[in-house]
Protein backbone atom coordinates (compact mmCIF):
# COMPACT_ATOMS: atom_id res chain seq x y z
CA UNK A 1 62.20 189.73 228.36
CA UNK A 2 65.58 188.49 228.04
CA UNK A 3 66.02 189.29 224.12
CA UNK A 4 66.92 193.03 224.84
CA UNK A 5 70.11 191.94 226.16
CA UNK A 6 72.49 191.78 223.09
CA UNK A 7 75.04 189.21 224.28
CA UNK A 8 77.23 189.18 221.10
CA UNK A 9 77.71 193.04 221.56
CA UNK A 10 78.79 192.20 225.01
CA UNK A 11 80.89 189.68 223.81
CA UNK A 12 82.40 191.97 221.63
CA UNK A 13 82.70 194.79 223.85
CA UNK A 14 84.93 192.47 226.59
CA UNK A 15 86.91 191.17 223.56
CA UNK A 16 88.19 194.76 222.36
CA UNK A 17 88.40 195.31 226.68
CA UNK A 18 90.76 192.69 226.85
CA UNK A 19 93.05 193.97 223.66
CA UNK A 20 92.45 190.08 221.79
CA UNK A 21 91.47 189.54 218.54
CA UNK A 22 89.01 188.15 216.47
CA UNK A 23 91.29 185.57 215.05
CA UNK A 24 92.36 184.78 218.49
CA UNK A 25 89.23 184.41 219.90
CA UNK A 26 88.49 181.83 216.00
CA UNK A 27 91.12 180.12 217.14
CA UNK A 28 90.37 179.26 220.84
CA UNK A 29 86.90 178.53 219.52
CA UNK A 30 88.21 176.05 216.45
CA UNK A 31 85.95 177.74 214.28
CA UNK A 32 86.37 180.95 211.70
CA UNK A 33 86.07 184.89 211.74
CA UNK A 34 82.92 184.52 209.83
CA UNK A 35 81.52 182.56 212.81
CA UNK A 36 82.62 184.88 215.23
CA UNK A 37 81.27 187.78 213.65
CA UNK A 38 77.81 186.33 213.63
CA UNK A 39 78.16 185.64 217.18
CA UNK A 40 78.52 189.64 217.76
CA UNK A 41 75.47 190.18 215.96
CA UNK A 42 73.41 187.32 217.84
CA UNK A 43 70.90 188.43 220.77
CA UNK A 44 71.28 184.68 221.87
CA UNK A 45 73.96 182.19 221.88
CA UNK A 46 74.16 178.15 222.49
CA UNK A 47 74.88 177.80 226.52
CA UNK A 48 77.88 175.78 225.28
CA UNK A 49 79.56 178.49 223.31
CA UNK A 50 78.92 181.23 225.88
CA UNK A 51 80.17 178.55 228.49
CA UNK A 52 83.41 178.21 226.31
CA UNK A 53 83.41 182.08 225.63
CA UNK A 54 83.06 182.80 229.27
CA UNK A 55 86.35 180.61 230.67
CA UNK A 56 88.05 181.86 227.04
CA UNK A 57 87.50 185.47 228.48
CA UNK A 58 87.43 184.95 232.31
CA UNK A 59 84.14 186.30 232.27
CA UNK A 60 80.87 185.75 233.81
CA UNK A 61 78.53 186.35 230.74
CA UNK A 62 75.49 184.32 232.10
CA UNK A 63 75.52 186.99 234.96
CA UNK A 64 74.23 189.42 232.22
CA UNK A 65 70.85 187.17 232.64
CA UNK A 66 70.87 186.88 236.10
CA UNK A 67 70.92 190.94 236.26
CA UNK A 68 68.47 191.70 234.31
CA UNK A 69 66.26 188.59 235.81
CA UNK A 70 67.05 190.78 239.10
CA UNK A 71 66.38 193.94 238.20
CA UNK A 72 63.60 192.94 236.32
CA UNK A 73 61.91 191.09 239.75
CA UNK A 74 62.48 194.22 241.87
CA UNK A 75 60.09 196.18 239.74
């Protein structure tokens, strides 16, 4: 099942990639660090935020689904 994919790790992991902050990424958002930090510990995230996150970072992360939805079928 799709809750052994950590997306706010991932998140987190192509933030630090990319050399950006948190504050940056607070900012872009209109919300806090707090929030943000929560986000990295979230398995799951609103579609809307990880749309926003996703054109923010120029990354696909709703391909991380479709992966393991693939991978998961070929079995």
């Amino acid at each position: 099942m799709a809750e052994f994919i950590h997306i706010g790790q991932i998140i987190q992991a192509e933030l630090r990639r990319q050399g950006r902050t948190v504050a940056w990424l607070a900012q872009q958002l209109n919300t806090s660090r707090m929030t943000c930090y929560r986000l990295f510990h979230s398995y799951s995230i609103d579609t809307q935020v990880l749309f926003q996150i996703s054109w923010l970072l120029g990354r696909d992360f709703f391909t991380e689904y479709s992966i393991f939805l693939t991978h998961r079928n070929s079995m």
